[in-house]
C-alpha atoms as a PDB file:
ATOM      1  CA  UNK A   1      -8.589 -29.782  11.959  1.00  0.00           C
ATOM      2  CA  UNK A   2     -10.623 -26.400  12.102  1.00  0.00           C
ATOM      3  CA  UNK A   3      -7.356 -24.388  12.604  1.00  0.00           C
ATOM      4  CA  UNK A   4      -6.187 -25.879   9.889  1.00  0.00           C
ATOM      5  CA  UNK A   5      -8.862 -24.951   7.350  1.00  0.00           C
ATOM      6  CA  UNK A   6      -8.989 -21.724   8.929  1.00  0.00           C
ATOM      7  CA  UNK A   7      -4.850 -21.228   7.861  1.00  0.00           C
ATOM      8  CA  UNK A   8      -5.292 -22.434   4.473  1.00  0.00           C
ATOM      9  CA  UNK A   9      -8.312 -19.856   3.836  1.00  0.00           C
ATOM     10  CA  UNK A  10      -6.182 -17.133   5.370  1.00  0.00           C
ATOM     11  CA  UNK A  11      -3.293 -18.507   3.092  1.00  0.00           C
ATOM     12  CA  UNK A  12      -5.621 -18.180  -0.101  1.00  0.00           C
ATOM     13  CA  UNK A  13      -7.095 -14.859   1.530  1.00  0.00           C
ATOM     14  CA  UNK A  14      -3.441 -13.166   1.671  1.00  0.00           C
ATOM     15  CA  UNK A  15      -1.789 -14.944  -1.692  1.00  0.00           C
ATOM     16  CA  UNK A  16      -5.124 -13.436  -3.614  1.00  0.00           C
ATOM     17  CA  UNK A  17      -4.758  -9.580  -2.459  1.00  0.00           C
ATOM     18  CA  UNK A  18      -1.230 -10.021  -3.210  1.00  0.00           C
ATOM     19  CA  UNK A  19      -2.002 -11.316  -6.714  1.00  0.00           C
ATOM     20  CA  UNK A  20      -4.659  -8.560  -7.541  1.00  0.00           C
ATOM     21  CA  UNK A  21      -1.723  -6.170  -6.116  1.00  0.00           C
ATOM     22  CA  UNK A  22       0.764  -7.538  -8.478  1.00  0.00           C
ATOM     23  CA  UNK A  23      -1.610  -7.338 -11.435  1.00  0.00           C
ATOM     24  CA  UNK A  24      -2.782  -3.705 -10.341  1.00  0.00           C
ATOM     25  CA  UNK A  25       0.842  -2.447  -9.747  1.00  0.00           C
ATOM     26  CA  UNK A  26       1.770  -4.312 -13.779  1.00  0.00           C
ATOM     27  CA  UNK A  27      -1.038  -2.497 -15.414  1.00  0.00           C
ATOM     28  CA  UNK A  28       0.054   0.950 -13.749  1.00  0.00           C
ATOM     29  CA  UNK A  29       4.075   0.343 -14.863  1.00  0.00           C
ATOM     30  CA  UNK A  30       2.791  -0.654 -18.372  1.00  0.00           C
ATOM     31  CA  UNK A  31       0.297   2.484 -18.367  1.00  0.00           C
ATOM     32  CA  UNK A  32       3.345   4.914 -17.911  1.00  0.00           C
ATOM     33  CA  UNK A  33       5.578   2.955 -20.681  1.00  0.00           C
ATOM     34  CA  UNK A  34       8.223   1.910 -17.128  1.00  0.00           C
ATOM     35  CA  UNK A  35      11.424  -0.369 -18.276  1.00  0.00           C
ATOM     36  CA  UNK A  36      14.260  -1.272 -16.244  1.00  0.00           C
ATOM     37  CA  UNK A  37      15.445   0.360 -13.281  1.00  0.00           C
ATOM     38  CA  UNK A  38      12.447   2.493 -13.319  1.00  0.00           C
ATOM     39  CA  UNK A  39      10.206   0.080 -13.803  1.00  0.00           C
ATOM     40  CA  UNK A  40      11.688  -2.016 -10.722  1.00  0.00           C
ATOM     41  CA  UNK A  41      11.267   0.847  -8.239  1.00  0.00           C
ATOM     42  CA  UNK A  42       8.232   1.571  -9.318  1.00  0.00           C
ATOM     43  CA  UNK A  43       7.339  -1.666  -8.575  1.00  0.00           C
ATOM     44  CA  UNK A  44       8.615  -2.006  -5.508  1.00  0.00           C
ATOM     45  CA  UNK A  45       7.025   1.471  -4.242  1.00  0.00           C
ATOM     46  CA  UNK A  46       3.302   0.146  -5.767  1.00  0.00           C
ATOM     47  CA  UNK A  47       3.269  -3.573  -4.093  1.00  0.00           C
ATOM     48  CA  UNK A  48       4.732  -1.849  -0.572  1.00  0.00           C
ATOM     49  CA  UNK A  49       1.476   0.662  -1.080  1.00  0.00           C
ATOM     50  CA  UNK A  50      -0.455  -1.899  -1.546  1.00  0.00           C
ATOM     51  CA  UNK A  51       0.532  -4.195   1.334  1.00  0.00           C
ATOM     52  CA  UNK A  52      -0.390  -0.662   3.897  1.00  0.00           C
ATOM     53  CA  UNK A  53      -3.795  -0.650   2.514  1.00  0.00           C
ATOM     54  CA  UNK A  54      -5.128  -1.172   6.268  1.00  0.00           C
ATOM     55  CA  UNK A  55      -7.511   0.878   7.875  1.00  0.00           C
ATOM     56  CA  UNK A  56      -4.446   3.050   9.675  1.00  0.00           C
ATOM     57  CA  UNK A  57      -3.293   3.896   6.075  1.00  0.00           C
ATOM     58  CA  UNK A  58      -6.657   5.057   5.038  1.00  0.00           C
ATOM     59  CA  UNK A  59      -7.352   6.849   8.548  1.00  0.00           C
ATOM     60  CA  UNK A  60      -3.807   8.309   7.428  1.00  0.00           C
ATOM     61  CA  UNK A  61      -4.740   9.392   4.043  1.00  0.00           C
ATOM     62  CA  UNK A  62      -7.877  11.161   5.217  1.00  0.00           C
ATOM     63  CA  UNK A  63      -6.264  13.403   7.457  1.00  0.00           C
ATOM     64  CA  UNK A  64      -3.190  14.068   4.842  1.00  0.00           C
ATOM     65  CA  UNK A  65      -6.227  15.169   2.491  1.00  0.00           C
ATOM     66  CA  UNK A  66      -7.545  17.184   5.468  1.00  0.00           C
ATOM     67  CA  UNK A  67      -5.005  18.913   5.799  1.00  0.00           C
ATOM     68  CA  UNK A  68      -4.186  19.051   1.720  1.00  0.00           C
ATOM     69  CA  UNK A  69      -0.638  17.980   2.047  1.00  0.00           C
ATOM     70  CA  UNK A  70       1.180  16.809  -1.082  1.00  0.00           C
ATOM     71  CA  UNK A  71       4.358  15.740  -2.115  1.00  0.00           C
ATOM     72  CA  UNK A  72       7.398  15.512   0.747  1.00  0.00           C
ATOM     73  CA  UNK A  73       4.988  16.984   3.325  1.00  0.00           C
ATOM     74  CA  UNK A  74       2.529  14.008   2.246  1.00  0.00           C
ATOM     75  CA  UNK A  75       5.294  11.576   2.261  1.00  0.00           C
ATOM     76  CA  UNK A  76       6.597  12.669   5.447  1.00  0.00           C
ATOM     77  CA  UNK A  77       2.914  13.446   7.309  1.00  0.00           C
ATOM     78  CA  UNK A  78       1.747   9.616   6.177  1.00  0.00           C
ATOM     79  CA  UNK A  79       5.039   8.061   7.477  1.00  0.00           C
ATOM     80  CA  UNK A  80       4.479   9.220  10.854  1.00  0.00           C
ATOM     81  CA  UNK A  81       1.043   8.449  10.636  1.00  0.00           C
ATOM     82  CA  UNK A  82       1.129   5.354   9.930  1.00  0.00           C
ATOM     83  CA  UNK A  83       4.070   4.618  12.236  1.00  0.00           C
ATOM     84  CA  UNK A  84       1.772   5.614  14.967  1.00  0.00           C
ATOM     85  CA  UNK A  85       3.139   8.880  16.104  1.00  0.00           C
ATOM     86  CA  UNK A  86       0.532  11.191  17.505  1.00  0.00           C
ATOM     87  CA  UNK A  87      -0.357  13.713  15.102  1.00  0.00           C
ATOM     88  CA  UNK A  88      -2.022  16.920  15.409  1.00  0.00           C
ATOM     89  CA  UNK A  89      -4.906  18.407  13.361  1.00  0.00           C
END
């Protein structure tokens, strides 16, 4: 019986930080006037963001800051990261 409670608040946990994702990630496309096939990527880019929002991301995005990467560099630097490859500062 306790495991069961346990899964159902960890059910409602996960469903409502998906949720607030969702409605975060709508307000953004709407905010930059996104339709169609735009809009879909965009999307799909913000709610996979959101789902990486763990403490490796975070660690991740730190040391990208650190080291005041941006754009491909960024992209690439945070991929690793986040895969778990060792990375230098």
């Amino acid at each position: 019986m306790h495991k069961l409670i346990v899964a159902a608040l960890l059910g409602l946990f996960v469903a409502g930080n998906a949720l607030a994702a969702d409605a975060t990630c709508t307000d953004k496309a709407a905010e930059k006037k996104l339709a169609g096939a735009a809009k879909t990527s965009f999307m799909k880019k913000c709610e996979a963001g959101a789902k990486s929002s763990e403490p490796a991301a975070s660690e991740c995005a730190a040391q990208a800051a650190e080291k005041k990467l941006a754009g491909a560099a960024k992209n690439s630097f945070m991929k690793k990261c986040e895969a778990g490859a060792t990375v230098s500062k």
